[in-house]
C-alpha atoms as a PDB file:
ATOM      1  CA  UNK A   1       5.546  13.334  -2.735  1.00  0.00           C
ATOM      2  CA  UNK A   2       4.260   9.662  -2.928  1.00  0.00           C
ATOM      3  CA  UNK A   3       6.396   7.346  -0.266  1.00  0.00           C
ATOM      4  CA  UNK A   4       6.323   3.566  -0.735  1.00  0.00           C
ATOM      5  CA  UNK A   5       3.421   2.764   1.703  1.00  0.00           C
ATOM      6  CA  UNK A   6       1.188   5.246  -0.075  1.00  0.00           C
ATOM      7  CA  UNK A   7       2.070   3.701  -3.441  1.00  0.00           C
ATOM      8  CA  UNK A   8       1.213   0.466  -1.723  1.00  0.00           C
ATOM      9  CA  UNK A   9      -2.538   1.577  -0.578  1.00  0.00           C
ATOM     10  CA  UNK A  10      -2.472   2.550  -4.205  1.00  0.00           C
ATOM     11  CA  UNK A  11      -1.234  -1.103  -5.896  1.00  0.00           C
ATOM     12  CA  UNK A  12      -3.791  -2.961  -3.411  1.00  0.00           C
ATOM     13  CA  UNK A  13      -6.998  -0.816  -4.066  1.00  0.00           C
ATOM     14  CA  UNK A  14      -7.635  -0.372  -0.766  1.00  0.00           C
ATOM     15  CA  UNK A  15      -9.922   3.064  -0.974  1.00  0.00           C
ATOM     16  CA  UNK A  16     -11.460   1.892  -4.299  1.00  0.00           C
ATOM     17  CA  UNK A  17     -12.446  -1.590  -2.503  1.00  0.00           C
ATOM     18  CA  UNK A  18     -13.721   0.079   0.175  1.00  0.00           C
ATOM     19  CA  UNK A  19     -16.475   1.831  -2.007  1.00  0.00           C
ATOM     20  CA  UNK A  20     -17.100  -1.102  -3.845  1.00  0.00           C
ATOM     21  CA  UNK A  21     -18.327  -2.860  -0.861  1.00  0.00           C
ATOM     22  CA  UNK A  22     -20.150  -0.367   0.284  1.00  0.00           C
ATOM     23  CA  UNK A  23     -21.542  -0.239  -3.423  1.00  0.00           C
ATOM     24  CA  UNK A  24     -22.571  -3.888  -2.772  1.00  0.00           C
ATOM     25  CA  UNK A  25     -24.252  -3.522  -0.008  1.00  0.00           C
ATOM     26  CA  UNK A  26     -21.695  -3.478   3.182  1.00  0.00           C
ATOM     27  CA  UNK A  27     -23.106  -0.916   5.278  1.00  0.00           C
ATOM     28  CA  UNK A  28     -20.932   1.891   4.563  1.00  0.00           C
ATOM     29  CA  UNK A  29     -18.738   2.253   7.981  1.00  0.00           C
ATOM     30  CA  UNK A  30     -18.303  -1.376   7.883  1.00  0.00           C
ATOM     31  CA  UNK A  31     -16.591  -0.347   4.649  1.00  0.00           C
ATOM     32  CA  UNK A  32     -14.698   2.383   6.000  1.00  0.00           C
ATOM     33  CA  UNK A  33     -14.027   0.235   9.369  1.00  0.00           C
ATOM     34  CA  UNK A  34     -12.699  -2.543   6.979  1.00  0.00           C
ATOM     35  CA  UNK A  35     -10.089   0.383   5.391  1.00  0.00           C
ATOM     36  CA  UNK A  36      -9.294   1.346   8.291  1.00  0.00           C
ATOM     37  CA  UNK A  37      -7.750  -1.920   9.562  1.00  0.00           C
ATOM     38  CA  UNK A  38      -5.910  -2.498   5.981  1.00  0.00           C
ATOM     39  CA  UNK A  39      -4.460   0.981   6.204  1.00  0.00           C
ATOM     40  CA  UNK A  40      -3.356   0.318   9.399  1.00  0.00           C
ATOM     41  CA  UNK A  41      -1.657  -3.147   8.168  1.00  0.00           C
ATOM     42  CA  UNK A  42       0.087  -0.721   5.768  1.00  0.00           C
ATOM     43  CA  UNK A  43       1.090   1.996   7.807  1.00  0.00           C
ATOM     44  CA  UNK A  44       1.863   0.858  11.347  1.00  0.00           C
END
């Protein structure tokens, strides 16, 4: 079941903006290091 944070991650394209910057030349675990920290603005 989708909760209201997970719908949130969803509405701000957080895990589709993190493979568009690595797409665009972030190194990729900056990318996943930059998800990371928005998840955790989400989440915690």
């Amino acid at each position: 079941p989708s909760t209201r944070k997970a719908a949130e991650v969803v509405t701000k394209y957080i895990i589709i903006d993190m493979y568009a910057k690595a797409v665009q030349g972030m190194p990729a675990e900056d990318a996943v290091k930059w998800a990371e920290a928005e998840l955790t603005k989400v989440y915690v």
